[in-house]
C-alpha atoms as a PDB file:
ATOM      1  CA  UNK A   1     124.568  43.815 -21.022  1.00  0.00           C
ATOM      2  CA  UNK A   2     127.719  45.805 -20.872  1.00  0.00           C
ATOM      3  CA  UNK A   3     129.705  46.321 -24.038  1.00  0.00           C
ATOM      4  CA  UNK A   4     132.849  44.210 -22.939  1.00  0.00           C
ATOM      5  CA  UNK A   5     132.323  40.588 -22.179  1.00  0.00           C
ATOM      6  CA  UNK A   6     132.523  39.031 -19.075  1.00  0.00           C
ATOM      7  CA  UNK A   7     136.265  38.077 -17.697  1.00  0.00           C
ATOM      8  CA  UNK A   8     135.563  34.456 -18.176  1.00  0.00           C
ATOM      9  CA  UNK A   9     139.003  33.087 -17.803  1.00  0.00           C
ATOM     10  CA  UNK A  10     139.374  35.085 -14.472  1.00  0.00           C
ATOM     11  CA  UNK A  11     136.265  33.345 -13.225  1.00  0.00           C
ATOM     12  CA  UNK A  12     137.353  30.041 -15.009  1.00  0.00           C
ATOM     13  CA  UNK A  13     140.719  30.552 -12.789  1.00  0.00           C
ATOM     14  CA  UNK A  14     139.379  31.627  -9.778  1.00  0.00           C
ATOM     15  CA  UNK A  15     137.167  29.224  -9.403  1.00  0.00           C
ATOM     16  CA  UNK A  16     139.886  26.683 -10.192  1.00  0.00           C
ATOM     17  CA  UNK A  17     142.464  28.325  -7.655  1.00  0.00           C
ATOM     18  CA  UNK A  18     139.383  28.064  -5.206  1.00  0.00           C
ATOM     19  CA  UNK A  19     139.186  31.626  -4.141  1.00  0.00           C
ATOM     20  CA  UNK A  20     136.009  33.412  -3.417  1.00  0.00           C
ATOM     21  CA  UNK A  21     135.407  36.575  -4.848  1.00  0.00           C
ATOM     22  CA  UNK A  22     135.723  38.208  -1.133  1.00  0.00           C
ATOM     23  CA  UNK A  23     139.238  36.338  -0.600  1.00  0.00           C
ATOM     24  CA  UNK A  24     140.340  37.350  -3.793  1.00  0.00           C
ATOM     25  CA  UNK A  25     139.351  41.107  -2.959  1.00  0.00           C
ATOM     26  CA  UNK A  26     141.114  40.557   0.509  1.00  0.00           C
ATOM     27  CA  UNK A  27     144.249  39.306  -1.228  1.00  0.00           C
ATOM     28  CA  UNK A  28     144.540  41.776  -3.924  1.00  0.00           C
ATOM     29  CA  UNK A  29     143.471  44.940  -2.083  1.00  0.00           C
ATOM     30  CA  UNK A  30     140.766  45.247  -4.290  1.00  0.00           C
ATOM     31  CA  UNK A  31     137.297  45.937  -3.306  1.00  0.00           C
ATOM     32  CA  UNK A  32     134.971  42.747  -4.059  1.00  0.00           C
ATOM     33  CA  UNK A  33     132.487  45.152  -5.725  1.00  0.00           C
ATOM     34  CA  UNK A  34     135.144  46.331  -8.752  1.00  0.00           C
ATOM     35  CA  UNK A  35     136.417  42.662  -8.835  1.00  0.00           C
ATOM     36  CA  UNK A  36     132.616  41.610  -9.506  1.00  0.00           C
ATOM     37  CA  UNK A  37     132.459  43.839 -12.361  1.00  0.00           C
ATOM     38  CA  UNK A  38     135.713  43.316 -14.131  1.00  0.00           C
ATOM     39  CA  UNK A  39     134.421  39.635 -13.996  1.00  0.00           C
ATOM     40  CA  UNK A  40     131.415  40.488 -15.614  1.00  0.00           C
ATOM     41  CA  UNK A  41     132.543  42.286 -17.808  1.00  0.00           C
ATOM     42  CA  UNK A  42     131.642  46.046 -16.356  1.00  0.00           C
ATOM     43  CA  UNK A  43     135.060  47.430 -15.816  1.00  0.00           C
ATOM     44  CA  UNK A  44     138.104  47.096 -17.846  1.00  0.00           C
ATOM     45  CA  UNK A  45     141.253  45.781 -15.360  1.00  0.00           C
ATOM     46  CA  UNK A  46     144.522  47.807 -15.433  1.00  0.00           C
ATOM     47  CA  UNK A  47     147.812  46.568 -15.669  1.00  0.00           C
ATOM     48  CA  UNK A  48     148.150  46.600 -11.851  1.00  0.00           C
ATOM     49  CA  UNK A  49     145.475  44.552 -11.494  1.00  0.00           C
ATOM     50  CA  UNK A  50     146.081  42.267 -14.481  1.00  0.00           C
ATOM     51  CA  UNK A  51     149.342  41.470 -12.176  1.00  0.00           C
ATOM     52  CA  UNK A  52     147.648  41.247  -8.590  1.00  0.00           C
ATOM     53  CA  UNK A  53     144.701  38.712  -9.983  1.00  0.00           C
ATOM     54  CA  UNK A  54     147.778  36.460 -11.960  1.00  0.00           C
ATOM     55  CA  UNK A  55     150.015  36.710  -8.646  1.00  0.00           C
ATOM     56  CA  UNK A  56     147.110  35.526  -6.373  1.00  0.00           C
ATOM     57  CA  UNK A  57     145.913  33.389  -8.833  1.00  0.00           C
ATOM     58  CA  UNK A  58     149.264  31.520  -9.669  1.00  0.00           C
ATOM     59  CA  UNK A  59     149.070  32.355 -13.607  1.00  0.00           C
ATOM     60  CA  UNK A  60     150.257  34.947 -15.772  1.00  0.00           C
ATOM     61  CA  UNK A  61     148.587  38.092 -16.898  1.00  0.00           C
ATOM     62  CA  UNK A  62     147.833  36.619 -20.260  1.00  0.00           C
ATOM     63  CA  UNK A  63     146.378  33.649 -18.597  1.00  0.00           C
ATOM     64  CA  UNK A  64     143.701  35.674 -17.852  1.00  0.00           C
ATOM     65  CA  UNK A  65     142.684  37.289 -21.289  1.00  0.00           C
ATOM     66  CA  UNK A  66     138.594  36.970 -22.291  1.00  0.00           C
ATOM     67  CA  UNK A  67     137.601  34.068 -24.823  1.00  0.00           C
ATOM     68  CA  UNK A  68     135.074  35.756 -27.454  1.00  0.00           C
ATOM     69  CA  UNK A  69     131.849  35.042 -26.845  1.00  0.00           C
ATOM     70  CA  UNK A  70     128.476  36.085 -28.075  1.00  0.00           C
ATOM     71  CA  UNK A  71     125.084  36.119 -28.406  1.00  0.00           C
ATOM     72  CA  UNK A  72     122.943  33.724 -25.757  1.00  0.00           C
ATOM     73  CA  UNK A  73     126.182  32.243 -24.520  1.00  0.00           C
ATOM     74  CA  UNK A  74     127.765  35.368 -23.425  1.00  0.00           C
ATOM     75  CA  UNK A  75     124.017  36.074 -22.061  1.00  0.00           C
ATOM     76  CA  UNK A  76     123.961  33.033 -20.047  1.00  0.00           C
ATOM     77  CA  UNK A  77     127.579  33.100 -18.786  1.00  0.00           C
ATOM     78  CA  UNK A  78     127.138  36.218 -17.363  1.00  0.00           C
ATOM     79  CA  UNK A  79     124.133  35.491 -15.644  1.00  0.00           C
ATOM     80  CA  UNK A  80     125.627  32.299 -14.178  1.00  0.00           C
ATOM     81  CA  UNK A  81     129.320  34.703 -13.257  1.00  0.00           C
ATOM     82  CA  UNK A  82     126.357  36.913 -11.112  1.00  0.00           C
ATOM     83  CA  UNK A  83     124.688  34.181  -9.890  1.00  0.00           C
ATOM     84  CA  UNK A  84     127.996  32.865  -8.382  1.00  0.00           C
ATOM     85  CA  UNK A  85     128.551  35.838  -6.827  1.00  0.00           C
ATOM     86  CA  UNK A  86     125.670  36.601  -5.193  1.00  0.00           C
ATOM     87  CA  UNK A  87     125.466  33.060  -3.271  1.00  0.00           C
ATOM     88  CA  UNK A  88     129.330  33.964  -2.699  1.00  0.00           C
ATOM     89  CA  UNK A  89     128.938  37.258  -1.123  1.00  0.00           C
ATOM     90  CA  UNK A  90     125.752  36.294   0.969  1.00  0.00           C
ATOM     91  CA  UNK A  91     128.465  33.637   2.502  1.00  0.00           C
ATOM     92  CA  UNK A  92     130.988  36.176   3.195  1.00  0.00           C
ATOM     93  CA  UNK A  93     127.884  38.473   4.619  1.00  0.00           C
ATOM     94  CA  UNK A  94     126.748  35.408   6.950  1.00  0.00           C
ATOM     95  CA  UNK A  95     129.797  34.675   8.323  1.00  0.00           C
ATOM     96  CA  UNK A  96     130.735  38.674   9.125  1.00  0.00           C
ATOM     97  CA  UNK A  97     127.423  38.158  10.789  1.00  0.00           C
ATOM     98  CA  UNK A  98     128.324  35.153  12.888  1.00  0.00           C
ATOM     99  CA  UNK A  99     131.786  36.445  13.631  1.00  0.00           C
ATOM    100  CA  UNK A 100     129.785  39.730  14.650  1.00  0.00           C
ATOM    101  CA  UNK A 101     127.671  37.595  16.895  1.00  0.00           C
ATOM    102  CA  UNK A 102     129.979  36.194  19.135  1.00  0.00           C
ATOM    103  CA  UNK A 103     132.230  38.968  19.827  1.00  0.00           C
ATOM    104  CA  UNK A 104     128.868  40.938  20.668  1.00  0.00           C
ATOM    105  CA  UNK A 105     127.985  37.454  23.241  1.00  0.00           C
ATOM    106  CA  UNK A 106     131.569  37.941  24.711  1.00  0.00           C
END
């Protein structure tokens, strides 16, 4: 586990807003990759991005502040934030794939 915990509210709020992980990267000129691990809790966000995520988002940059959490909780909440992403990044992969597909057929 990383020493910070996982960016639950930005999940929470994402996943509210109904914005993939890849859409949010898109949007914020972030890459999906350092999104991923500010919401698990691997990178720290900066002030710039505390702004991009609450613009995108529609909420303000203390909107998206951590809840404490510990112990088994924070365990399982982070496994179910990488879980999430996974199945949301193999989507984005697939459909790069199909979109890849038919301009190769054309």
């Amino acid at each position: 586990m990383s020493e910070h915990s996982p960016w639950v509210s930005l999940h929470r709020l994402r996943k509210a807003a109904r914005l993939s992980l890849p859409e949010l990267a898109r949007r914020t000129g972030y890459s999906v990759s350092w999104l991923g691990h500010v919401e698990r809790g691997i990178r720290k966000p900066t002030q710039a991005l505390r702004f991009a995520l609450a613009k995108e988002i529609g909420c303000t940059p203390a909107d998206l502040d951590h809840e404490e959490l510990h112990g088994a909780l924070l365990d399982r909440l982070t496994l179910e934030i990488i879980a999430e992403q996974v199945v949301e990044l193999g989507d984005a992969i697939n459909q790069l794939r199909a979109q890849f597909n038919e301009e190769a057929a054309a």
